[in-house]
PDB file of N, CA and C in Angstrom:
ATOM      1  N   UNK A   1     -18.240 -57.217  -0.363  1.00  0.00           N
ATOM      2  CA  UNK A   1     -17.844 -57.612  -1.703  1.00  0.00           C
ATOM      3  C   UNK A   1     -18.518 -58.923  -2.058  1.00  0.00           C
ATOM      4  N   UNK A   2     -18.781 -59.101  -3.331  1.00  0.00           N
ATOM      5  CA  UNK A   2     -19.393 -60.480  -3.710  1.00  0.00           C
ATOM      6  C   UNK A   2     -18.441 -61.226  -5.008  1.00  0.00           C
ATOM      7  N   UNK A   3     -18.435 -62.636  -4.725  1.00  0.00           N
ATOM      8  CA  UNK A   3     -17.183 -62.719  -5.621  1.00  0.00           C
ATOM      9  C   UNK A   3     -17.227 -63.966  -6.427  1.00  0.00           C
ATOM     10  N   UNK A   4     -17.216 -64.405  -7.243  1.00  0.00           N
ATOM     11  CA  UNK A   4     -17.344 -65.672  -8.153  1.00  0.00           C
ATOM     12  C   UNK A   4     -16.093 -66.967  -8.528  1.00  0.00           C
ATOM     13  N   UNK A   5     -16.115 -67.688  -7.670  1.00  0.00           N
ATOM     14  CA  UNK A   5     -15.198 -68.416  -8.714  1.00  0.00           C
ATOM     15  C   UNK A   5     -15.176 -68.857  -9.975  1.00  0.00           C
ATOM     16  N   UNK A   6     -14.355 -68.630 -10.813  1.00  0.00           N
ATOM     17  CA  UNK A   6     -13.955 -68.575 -12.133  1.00  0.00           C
ATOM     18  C   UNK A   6     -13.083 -69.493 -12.580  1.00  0.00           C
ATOM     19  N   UNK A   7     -12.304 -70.396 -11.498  1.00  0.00           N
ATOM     20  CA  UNK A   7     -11.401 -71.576 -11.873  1.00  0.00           C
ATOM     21  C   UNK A   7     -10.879 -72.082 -10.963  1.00  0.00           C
ATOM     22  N   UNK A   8     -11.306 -73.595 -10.787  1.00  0.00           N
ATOM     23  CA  UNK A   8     -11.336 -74.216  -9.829  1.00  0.00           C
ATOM     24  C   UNK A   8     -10.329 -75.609 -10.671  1.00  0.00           C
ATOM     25  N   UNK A   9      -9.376 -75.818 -10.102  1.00  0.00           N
ATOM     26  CA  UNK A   9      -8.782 -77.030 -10.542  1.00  0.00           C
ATOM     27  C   UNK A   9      -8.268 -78.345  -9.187  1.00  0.00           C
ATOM     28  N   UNK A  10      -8.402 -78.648  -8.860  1.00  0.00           N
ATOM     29  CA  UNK A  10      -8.258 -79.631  -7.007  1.00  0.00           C
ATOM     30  C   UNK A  10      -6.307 -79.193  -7.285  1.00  0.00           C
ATOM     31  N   UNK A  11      -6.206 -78.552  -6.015  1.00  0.00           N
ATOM     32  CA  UNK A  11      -4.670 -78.963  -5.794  1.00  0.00           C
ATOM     33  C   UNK A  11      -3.576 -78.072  -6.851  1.00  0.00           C
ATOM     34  N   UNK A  12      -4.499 -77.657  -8.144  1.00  0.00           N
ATOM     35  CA  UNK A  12      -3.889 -76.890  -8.943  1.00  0.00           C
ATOM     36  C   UNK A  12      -3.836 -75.299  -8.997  1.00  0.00           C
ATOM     37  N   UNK A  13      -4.885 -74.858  -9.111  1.00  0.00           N
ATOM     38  CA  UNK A  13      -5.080 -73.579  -9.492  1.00  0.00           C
ATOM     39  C   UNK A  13      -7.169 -73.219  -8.871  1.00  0.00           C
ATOM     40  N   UNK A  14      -6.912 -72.034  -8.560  1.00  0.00           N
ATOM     41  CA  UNK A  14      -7.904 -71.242  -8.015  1.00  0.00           C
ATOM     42  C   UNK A  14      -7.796 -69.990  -7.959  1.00  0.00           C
ATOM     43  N   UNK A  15      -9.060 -69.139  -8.541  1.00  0.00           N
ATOM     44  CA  UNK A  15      -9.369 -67.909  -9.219  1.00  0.00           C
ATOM     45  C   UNK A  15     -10.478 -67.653  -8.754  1.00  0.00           C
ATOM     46  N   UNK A  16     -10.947 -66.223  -8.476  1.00  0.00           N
ATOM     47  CA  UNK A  16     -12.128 -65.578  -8.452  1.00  0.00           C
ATOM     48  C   UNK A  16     -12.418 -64.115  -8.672  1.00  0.00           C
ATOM     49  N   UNK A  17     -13.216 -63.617  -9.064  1.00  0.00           N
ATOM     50  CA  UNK A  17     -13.880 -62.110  -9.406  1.00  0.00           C
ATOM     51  C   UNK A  17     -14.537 -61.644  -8.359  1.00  0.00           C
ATOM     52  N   UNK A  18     -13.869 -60.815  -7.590  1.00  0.00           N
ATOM     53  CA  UNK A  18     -14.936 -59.779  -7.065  1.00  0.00           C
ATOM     54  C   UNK A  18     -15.659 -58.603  -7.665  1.00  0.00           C
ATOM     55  N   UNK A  19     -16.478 -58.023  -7.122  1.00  0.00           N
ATOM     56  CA  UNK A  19     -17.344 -56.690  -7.075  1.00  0.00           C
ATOM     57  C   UNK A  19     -17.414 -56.206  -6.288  1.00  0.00           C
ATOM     58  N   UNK A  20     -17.624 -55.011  -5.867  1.00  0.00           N
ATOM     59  CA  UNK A  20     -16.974 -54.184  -4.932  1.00  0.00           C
ATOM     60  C   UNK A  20     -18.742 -53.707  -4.417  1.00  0.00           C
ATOM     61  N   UNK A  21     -19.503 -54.512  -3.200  1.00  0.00           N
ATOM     62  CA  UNK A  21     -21.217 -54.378  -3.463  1.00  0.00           C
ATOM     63  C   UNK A  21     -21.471 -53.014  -3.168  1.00  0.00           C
ATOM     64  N   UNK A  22     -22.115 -52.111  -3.536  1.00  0.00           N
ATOM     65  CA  UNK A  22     -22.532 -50.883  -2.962  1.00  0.00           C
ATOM     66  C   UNK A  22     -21.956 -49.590  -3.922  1.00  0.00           C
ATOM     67  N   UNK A  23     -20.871 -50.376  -4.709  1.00  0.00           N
ATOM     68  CA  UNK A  23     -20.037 -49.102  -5.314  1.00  0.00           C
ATOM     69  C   UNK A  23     -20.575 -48.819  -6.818  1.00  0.00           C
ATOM     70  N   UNK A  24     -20.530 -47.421  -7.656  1.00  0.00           N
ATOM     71  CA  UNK A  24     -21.359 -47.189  -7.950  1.00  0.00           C
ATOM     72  C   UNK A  24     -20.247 -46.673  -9.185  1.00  0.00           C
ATOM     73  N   UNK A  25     -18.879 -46.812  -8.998  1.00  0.00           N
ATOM     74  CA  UNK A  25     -17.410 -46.559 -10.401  1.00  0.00           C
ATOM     75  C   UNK A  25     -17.631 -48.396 -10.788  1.00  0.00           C
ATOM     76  N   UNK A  26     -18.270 -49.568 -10.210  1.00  0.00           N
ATOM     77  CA  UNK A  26     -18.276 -50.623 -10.756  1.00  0.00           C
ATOM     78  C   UNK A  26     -16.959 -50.870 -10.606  1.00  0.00           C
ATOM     79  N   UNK A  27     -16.169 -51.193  -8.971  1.00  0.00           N
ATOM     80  CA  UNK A  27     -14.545 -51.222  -9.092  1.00  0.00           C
ATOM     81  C   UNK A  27     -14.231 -52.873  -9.073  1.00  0.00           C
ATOM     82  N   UNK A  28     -13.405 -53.619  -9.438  1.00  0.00           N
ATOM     83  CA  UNK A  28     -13.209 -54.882  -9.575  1.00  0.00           C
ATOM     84  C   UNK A  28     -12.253 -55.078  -9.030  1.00  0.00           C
ATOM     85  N   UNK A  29     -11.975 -56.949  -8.936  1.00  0.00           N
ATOM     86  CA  UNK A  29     -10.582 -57.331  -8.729  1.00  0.00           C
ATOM     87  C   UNK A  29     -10.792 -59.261  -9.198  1.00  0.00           C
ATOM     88  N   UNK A  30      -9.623 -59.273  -9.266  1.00  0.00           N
ATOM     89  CA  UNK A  30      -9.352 -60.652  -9.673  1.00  0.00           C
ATOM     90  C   UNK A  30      -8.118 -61.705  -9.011  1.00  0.00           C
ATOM     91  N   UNK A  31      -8.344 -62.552  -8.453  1.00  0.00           N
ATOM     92  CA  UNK A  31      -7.401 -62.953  -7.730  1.00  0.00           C
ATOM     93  C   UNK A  31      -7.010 -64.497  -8.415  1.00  0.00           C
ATOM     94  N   UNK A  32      -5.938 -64.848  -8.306  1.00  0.00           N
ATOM     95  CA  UNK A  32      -5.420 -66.196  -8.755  1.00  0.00           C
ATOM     96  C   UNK A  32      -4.205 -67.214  -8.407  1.00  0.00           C
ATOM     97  N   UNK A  33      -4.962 -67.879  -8.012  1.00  0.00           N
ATOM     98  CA  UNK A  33      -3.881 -69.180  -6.814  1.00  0.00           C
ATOM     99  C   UNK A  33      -3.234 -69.598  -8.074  1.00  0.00           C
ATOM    100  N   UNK A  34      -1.911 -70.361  -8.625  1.00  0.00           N
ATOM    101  CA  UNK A  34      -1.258 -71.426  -9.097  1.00  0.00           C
ATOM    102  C   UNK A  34      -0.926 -72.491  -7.697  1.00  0.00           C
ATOM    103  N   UNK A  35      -1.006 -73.547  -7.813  1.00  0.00           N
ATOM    104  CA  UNK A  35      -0.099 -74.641  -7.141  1.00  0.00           C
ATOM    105  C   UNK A  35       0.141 -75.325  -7.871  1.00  0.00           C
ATOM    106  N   UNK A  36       1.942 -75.472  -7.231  1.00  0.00           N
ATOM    107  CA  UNK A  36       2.473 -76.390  -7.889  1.00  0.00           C
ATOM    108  C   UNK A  36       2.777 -77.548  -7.364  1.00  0.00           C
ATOM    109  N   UNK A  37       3.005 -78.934  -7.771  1.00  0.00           N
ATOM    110  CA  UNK A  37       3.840 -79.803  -6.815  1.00  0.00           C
ATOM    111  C   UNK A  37       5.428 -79.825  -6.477  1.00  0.00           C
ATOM    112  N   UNK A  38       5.921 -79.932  -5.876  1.00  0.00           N
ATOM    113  CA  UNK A  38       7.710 -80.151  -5.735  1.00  0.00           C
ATOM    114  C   UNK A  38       7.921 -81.311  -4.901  1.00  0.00           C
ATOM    115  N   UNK A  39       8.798 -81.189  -4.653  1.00  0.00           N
ATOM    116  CA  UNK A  39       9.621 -82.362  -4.079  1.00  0.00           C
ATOM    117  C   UNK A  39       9.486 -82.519  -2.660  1.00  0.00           C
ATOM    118  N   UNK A  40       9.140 -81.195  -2.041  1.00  0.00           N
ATOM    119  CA  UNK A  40       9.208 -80.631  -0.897  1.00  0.00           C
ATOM    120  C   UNK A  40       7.592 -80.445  -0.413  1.00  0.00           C
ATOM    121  N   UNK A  41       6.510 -80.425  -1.278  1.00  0.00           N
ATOM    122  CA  UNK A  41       5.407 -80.277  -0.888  1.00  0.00           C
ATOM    123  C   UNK A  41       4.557 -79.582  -2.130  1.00  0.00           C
ATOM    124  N   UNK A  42       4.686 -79.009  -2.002  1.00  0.00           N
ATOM    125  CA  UNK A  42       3.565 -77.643  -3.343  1.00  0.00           C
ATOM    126  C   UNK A  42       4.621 -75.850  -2.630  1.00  0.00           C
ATOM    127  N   UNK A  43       4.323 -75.440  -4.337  1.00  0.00           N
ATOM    128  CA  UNK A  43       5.105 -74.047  -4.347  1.00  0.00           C
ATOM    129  C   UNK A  43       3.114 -73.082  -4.229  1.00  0.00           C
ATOM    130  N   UNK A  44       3.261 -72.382  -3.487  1.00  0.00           N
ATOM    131  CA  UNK A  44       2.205 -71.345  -4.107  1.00  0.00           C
ATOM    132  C   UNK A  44       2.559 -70.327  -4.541  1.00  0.00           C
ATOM    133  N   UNK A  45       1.697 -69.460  -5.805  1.00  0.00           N
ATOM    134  CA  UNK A  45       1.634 -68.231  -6.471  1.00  0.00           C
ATOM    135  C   UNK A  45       0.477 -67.538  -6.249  1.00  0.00           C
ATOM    136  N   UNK A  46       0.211 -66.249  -5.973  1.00  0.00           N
ATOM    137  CA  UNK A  46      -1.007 -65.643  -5.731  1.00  0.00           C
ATOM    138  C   UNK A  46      -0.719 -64.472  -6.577  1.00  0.00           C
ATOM    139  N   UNK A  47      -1.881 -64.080  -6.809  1.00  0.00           N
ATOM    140  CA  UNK A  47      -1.681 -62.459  -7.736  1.00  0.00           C
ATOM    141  C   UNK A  47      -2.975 -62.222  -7.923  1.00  0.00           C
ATOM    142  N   UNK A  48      -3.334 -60.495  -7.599  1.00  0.00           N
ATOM    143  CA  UNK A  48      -4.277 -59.851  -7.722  1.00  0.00           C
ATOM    144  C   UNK A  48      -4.349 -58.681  -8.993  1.00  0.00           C
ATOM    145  N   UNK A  49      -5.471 -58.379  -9.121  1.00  0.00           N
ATOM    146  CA  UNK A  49      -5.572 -57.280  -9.998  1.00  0.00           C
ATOM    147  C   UNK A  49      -6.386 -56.724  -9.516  1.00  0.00           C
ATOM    148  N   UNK A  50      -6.581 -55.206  -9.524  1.00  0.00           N
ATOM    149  CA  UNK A  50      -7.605 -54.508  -9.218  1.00  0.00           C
ATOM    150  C   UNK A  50      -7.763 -53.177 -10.049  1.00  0.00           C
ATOM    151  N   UNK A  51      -9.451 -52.991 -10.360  1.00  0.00           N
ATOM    152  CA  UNK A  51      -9.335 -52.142 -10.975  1.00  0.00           C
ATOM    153  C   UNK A  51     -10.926 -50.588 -10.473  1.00  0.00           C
ATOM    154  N   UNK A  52     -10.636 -49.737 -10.609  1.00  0.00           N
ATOM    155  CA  UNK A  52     -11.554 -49.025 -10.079  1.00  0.00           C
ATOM    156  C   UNK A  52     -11.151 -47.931  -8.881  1.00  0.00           C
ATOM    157  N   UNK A  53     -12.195 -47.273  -8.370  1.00  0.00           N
ATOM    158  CA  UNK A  53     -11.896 -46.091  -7.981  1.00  0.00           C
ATOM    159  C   UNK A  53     -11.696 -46.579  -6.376  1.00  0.00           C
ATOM    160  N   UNK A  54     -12.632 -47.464  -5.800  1.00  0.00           N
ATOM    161  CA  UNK A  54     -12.384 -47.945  -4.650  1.00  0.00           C
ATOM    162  C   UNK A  54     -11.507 -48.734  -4.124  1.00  0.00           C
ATOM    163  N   UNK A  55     -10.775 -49.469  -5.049  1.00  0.00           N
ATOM    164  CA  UNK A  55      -9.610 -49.997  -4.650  1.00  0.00           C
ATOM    165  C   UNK A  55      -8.249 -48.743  -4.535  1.00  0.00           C
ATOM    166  N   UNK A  56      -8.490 -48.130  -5.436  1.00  0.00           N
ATOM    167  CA  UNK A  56      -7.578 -46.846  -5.336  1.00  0.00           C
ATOM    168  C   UNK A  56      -7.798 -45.812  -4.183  1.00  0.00           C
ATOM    169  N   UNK A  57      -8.859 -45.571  -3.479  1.00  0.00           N
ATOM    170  CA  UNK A  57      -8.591 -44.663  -2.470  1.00  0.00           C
ATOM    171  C   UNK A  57      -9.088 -45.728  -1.393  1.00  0.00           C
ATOM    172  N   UNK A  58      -9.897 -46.458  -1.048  1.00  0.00           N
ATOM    173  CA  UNK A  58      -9.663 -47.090   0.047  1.00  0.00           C
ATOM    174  C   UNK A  58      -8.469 -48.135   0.158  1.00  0.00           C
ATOM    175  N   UNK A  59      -7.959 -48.524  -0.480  1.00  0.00           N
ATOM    176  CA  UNK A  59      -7.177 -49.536  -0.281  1.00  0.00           C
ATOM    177  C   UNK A  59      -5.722 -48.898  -0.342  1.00  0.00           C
ATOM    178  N   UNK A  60      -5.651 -47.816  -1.911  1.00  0.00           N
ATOM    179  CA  UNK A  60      -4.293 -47.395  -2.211  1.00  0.00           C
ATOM    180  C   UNK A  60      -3.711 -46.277  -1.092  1.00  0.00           C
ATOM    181  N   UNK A  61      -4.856 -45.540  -0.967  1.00  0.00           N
ATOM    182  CA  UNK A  61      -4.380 -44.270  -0.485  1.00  0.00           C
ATOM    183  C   UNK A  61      -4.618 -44.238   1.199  1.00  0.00           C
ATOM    184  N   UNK A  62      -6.061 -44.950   1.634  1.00  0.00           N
ATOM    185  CA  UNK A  62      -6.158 -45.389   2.872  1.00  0.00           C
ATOM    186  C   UNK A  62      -5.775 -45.889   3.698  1.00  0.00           C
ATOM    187  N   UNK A  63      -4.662 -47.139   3.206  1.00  0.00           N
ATOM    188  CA  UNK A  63      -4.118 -48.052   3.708  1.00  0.00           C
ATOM    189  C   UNK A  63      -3.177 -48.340   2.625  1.00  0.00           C
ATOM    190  N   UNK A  64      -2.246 -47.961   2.630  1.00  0.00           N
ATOM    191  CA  UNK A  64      -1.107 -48.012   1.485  1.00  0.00           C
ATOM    192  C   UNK A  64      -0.523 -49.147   2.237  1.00  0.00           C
ATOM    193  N   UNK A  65      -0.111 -50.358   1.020  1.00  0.00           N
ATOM    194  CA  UNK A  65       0.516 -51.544   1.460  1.00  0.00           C
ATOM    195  C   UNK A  65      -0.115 -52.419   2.014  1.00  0.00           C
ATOM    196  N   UNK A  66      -1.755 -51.722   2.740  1.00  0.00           N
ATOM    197  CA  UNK A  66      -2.741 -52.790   3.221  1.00  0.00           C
ATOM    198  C   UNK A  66      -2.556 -54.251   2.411  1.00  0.00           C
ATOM    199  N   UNK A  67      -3.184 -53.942   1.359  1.00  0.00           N
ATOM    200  CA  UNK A  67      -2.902 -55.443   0.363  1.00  0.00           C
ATOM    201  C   UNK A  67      -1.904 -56.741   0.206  1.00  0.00           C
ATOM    202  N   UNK A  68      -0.630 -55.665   0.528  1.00  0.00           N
ATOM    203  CA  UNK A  68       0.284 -56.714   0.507  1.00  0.00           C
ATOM    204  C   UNK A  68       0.387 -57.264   1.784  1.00  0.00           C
ATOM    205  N   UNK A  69       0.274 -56.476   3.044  1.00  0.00           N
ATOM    206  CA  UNK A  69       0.306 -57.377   4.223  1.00  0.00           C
ATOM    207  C   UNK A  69      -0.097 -58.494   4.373  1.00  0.00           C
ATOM    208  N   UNK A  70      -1.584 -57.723   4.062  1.00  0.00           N
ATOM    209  CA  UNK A  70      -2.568 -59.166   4.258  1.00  0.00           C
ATOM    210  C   UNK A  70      -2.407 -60.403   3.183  1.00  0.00           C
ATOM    211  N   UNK A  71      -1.860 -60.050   2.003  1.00  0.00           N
ATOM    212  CA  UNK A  71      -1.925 -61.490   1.213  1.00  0.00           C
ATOM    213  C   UNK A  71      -0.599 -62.192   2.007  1.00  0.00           C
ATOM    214  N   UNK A  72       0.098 -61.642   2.276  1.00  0.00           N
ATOM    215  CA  UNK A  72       1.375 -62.239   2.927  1.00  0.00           C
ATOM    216  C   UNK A  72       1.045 -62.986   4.178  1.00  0.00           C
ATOM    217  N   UNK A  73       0.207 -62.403   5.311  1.00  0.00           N
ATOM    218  CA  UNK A  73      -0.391 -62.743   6.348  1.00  0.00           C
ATOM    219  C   UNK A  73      -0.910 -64.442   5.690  1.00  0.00           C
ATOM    220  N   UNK A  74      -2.225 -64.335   4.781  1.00  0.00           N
ATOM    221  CA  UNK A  74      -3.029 -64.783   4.336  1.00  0.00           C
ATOM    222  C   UNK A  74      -1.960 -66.447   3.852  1.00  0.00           C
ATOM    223  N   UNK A  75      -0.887 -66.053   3.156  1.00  0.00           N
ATOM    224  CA  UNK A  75      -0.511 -67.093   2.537  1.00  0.00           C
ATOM    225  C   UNK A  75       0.424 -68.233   4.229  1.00  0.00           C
ATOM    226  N   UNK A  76       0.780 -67.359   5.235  1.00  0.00           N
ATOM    227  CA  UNK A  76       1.802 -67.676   6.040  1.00  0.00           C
ATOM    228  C   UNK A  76       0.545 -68.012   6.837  1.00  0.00           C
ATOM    229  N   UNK A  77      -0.441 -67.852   7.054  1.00  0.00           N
ATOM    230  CA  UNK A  77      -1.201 -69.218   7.393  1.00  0.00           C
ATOM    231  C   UNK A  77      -1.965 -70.053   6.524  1.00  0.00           C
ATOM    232  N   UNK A  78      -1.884 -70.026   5.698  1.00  0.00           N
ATOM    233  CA  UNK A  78      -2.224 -71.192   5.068  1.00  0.00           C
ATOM    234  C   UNK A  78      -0.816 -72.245   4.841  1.00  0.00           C
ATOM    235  N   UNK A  79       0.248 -71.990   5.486  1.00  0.00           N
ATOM    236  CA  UNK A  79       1.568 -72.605   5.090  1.00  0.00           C
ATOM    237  C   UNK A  79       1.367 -73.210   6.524  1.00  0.00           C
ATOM    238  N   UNK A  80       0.520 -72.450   8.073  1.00  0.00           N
ATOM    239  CA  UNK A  80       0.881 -72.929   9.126  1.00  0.00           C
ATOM    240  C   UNK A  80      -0.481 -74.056   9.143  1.00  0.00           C
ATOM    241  N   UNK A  81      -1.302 -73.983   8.240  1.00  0.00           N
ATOM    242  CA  UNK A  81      -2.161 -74.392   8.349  1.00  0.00           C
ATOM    243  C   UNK A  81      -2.112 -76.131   7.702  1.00  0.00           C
ATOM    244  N   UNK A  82      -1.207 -75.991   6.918  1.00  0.00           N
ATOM    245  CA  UNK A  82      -0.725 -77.218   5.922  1.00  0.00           C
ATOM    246  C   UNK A  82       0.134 -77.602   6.749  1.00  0.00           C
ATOM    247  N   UNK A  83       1.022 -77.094   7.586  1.00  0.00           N
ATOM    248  CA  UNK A  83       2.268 -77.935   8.304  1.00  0.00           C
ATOM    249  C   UNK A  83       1.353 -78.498   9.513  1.00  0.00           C
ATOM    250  N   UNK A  84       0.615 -77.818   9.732  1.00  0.00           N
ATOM    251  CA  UNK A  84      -0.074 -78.238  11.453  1.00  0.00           C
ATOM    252  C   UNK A  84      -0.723 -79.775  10.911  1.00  0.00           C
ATOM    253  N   UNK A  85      -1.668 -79.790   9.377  1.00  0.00           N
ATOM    254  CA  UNK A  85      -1.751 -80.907   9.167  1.00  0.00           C
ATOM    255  C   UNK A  85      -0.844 -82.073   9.126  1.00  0.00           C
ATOM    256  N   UNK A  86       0.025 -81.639   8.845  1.00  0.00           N
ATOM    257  CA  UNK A  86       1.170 -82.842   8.415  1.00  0.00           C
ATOM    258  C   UNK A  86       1.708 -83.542   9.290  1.00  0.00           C
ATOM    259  N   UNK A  87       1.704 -82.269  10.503  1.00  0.00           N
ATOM    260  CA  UNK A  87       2.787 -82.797  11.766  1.00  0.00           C
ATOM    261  C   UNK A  87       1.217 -83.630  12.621  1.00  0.00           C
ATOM    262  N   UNK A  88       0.023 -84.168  12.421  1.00  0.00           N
ATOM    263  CA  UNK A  88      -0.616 -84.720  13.515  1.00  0.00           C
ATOM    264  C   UNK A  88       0.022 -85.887  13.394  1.00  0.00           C
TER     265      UNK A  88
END
């Protein structure tokens, strides 16, 4: 996949566009960080979109739920990854 960032803010918000390289339905996706600050550290928000034929059978039908694992995976280290900083 090849993918563009599209919105870059420090500490705030981060976005990017993929393309799906090789595929030939032109299948997409779009992904988008919010951070927030709190009291407690920063809240994160993530959310994807996808659109096209390859996200639908490799991802939907191939691996049903694949997606959500991994963003879940994805976010629970970046949470171990921020605490490991904190605690040196």
């Amino acid at each position: 996949m090849s993918l563009v960032v599209t919105e870059y803010e420090p500490l705030r918000r981060l976005a990017w566009a993929t393309t799906v390289d090789g595929d030939d339905s032109a299948s997409t996706a779009y992904h988008g960080w919010v951070i927030t600050p709190t009291s407690e550290g920063r809240h994160v928000l993530t959310e994807e979109t996808q659109q096209g034929p390859w996200f639908l059978e490799v991802l939907g039908h191939q691996h049903p739920g694949g997606l959500y694992r991994y963003h879940q995976q994805w976010v629970e280290c970046l949470a171990r990854a921020a605490e490991a900083t904190i605690n040196r």
